[in-house]
N, C-alpha and C. Protein backbone atom coordinates (compact mmCIF):
# COMPACT_ATOMS: atom_id res chain seq x y z
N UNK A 1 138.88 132.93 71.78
CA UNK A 1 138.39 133.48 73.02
C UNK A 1 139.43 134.44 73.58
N UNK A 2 138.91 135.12 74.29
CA UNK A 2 140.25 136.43 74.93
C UNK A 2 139.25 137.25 76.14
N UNK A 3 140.03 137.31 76.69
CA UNK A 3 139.86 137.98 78.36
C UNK A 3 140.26 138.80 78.48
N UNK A 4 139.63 139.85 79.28
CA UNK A 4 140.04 141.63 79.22
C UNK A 4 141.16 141.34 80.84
N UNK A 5 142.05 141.92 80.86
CA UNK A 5 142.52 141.98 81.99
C UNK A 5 143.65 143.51 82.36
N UNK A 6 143.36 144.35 83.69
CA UNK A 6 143.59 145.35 83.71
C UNK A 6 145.61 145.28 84.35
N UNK A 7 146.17 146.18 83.51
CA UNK A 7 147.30 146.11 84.03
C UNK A 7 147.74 147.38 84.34
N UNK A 8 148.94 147.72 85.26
CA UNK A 8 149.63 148.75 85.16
C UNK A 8 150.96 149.34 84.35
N UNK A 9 151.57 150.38 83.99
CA UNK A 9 151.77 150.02 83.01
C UNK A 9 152.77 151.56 82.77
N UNK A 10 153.95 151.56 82.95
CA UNK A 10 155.29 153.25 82.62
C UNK A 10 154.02 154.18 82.30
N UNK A 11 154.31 155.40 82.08
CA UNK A 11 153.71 156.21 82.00
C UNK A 11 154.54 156.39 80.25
N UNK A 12 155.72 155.97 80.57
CA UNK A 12 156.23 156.23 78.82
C UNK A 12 155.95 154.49 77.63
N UNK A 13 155.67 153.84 78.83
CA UNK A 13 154.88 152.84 77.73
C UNK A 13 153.72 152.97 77.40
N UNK A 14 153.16 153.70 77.68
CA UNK A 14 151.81 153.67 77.40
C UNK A 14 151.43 154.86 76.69
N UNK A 15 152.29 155.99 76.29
CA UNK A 15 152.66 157.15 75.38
C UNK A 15 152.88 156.18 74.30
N UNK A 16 154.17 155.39 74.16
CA UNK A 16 154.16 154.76 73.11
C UNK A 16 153.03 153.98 72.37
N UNK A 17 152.61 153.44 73.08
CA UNK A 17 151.06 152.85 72.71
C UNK A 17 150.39 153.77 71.92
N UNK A 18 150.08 155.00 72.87
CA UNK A 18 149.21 155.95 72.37
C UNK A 18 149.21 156.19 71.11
N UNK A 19 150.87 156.79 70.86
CA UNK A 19 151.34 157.18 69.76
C UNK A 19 151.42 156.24 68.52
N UNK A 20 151.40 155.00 68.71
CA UNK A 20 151.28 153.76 67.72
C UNK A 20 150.56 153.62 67.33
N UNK A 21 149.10 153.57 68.11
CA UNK A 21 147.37 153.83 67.70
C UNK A 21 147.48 155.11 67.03
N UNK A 22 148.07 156.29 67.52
CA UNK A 22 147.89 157.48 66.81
C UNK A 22 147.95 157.24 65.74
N UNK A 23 149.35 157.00 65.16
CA UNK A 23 150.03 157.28 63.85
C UNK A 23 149.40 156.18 62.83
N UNK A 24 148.84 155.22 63.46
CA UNK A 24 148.24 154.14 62.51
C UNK A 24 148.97 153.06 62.54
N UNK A 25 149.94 153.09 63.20
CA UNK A 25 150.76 151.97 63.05
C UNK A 25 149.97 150.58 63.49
N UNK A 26 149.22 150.99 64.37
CA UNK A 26 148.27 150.01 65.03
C UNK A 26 147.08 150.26 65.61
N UNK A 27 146.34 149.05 65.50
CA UNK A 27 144.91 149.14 65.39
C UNK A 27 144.63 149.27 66.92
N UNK A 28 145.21 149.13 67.78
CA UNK A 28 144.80 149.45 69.05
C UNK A 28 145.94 149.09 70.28
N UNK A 29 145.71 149.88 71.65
CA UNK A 29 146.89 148.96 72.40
C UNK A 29 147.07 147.59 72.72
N UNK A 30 145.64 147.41 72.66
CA UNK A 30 145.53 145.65 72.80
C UNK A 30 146.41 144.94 71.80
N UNK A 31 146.03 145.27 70.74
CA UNK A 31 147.03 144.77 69.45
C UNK A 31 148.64 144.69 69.97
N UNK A 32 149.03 145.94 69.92
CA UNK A 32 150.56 146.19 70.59
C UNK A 32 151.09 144.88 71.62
N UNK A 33 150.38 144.99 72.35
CA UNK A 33 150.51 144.27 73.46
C UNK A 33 150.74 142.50 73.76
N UNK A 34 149.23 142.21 72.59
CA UNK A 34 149.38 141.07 72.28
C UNK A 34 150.48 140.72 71.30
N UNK A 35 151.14 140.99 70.21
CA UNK A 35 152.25 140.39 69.65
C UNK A 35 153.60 140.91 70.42
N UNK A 36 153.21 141.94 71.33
CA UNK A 36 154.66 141.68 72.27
C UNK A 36 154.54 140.13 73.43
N UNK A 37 153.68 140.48 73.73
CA UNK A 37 153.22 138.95 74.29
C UNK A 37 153.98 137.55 73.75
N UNK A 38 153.32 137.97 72.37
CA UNK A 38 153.56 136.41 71.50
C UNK A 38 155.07 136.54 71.67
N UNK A 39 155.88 137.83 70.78
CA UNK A 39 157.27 137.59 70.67
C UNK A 39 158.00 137.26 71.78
N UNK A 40 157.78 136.94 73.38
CA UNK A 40 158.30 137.16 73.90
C UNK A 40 158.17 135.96 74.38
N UNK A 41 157.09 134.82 73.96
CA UNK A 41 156.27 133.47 74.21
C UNK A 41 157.69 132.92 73.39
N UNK A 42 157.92 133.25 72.41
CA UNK A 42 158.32 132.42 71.03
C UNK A 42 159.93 132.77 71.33
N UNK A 43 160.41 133.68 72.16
CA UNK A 43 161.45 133.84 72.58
C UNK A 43 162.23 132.71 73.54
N UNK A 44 161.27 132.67 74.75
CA UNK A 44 161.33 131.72 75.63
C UNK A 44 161.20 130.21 75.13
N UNK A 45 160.44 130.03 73.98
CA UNK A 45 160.71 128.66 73.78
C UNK A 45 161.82 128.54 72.91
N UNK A 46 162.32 129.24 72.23
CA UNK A 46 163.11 129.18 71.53
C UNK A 46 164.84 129.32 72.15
N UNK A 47 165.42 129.70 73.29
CA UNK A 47 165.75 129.53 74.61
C UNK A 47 165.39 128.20 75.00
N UNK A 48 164.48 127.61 75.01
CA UNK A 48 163.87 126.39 75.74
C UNK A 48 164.87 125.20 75.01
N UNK A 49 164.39 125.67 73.39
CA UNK A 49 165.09 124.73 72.09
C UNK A 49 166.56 125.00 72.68
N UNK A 50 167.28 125.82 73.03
CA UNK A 50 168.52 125.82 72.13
C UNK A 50 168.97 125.01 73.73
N UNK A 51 168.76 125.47 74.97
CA UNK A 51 169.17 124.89 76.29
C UNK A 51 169.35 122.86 75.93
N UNK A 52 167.63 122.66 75.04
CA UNK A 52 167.65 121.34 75.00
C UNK A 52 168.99 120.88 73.92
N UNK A 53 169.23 121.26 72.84
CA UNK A 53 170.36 121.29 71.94
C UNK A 53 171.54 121.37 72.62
N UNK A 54 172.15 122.39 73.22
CA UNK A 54 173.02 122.06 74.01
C UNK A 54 173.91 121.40 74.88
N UNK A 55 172.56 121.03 75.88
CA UNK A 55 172.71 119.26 76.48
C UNK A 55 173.05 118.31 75.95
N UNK A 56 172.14 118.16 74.66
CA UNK A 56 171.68 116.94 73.71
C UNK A 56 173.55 117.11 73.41
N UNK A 57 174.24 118.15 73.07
CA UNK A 57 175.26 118.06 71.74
C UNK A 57 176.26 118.43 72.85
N UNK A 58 176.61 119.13 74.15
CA UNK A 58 177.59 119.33 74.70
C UNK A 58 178.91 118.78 74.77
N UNK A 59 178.69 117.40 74.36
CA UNK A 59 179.76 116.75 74.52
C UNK A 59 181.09 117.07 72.82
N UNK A 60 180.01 117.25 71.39
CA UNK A 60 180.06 116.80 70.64
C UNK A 60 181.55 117.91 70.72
N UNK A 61 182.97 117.74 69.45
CA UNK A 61 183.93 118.69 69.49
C UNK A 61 183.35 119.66 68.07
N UNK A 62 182.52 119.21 67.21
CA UNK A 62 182.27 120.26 66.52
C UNK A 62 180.76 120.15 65.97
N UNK A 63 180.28 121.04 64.71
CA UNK A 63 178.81 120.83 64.57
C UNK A 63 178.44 119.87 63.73
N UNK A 64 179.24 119.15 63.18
CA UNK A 64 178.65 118.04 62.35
C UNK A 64 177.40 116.97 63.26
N UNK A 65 177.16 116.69 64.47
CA UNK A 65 176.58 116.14 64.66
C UNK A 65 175.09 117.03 64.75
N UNK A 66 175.12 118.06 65.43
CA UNK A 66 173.81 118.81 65.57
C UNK A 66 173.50 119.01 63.84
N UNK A 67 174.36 119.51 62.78
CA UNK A 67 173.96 119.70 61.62
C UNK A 67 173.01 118.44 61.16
N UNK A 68 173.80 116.97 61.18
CA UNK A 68 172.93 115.98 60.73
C UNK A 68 171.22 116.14 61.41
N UNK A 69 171.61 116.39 63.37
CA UNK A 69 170.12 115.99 63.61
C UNK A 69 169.21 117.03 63.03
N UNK A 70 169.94 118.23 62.68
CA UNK A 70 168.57 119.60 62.34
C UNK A 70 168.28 119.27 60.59
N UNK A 71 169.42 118.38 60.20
CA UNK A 71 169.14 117.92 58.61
C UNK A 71 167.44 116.87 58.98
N UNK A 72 167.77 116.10 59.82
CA UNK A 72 166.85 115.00 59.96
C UNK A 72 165.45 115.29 61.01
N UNK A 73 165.04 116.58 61.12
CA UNK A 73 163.58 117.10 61.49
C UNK A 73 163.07 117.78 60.17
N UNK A 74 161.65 117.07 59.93
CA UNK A 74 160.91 117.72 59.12
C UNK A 74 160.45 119.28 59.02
N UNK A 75 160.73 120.04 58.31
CA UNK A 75 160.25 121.50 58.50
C UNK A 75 159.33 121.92 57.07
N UNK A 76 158.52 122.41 57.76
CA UNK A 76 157.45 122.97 56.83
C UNK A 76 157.98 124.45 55.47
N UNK A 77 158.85 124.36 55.83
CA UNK A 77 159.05 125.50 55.07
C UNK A 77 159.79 125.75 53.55
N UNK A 78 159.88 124.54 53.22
CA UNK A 78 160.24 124.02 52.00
C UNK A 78 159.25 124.47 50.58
């Protein structure tokens, strides 16, 4: 599902847009827009992660302890 919503918006961001749709780089400004969106979603949580890591390990004097816990989360990417 997705919702149209009107924004304002540089007069040189929205050249860039133009020019991105122009050249083909992209299928539209919506497109553009939405994975700046995302990257910027995935930024903030990822910020979110490292604040919680921090806390979690602040005390520790070096990385052997955070190494074990990031050894001991499952990751898909194997």
């Amino acid at each position: 599902m997705s919702r149209q919503i009107a924004v304002r918006l540089p007069d040189e961001l929205v050249e860039y847009l133009d020019q991105a749709v122009g050249e083909g780089r992209e299928s539209s400004r919506a497109s553009v827009i939405t994975r700046a969106l995302e990257r910027e979603r995935r930024r903030e949580l990822a910020l979110h992660d490292v604040r919680i890591l921090t806390d979690r390990f602040a005390q520790a004097d070096d990385l052997d302890e955070l190494a074990s816990f990031g050894a001991s989360i499952p990751s898909d990417l194997a």
